[in-house]
Protein backbone atom coordinates (compact mmCIF):
# COMPACT_ATOMS: atom_id res chain seq x y z
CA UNK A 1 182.87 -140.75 -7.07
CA UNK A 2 183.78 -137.90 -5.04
CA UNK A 3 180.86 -136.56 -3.88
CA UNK A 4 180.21 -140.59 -2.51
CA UNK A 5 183.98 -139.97 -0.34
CA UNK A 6 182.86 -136.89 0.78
CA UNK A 7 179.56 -137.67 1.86
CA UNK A 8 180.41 -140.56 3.78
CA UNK A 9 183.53 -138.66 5.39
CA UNK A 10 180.69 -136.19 6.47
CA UNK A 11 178.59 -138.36 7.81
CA UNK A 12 181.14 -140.53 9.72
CA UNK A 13 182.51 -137.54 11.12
CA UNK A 14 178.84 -136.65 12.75
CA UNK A 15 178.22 -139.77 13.92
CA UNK A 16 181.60 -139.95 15.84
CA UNK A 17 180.73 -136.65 17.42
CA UNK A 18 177.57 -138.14 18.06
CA UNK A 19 178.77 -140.50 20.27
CA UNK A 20 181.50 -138.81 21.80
CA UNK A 21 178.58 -136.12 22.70
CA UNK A 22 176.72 -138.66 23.96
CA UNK A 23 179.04 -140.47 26.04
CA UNK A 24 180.38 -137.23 27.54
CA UNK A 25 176.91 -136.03 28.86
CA UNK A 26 176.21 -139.46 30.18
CA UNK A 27 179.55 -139.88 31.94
CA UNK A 28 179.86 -135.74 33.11
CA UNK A 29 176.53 -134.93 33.62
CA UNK A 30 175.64 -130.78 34.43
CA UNK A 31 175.45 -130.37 37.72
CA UNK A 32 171.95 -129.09 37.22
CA UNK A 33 170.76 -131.65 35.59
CA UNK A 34 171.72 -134.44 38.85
CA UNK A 35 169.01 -132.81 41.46
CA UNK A 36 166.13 -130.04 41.89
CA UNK A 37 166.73 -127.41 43.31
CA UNK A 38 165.75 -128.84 46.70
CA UNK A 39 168.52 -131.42 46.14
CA UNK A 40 166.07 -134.81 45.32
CA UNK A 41 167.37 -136.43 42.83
CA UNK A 42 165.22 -136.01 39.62
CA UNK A 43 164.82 -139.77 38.72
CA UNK A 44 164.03 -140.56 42.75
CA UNK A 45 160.51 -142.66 42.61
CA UNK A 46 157.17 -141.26 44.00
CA UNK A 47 156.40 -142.78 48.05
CA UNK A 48 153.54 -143.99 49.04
CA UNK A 49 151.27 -142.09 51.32
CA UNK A 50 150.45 -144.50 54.46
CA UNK A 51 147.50 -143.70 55.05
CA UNK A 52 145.52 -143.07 51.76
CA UNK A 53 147.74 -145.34 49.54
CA UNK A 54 148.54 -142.34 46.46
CA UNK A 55 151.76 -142.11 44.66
CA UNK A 56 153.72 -138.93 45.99
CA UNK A 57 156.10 -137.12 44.59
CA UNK A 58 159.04 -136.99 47.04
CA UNK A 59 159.92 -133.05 46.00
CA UNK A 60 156.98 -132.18 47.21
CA UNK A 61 157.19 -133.76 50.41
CA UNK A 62 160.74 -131.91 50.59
CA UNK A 63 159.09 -128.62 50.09
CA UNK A 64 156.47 -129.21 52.66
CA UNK A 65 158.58 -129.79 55.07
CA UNK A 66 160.55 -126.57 54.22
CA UNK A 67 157.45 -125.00 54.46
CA UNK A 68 157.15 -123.69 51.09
């Protein structure tokens, strides 16, 4: 009987930090993880290159124009 109030004390108390985890790194996200280091934003979507129609990504087109 007390291992049963234990055990589901225990696992209450994980899946409140859980959450709380959760919610904290979705509402204060690390710096690093908001942009590259060439400041695009990592979930930016690929362009379209006009004149042979493929998918680029737009941190490459940042460091080609930085000349990297």
């Amino acid at each position: 009987m007390l291992y049963n109030i234990i055990m589901r004390i225990f696992v209450c108390a994980i899946t409140a930090l859980s959450a709380c985890v959760l919610f904290y790194v979705y509402v204060f996200p690390l710096e690093s993880t908001r942009t590259s280091k060439n400041g695009v934003p990592f979930f930016t979507p690929s362009v379209t290159h006009p004149e042979t129609g493929k998918a680029l990504d737009v941190d490459m087109l940042v460091r080609h124009y930085k000349g990297e």
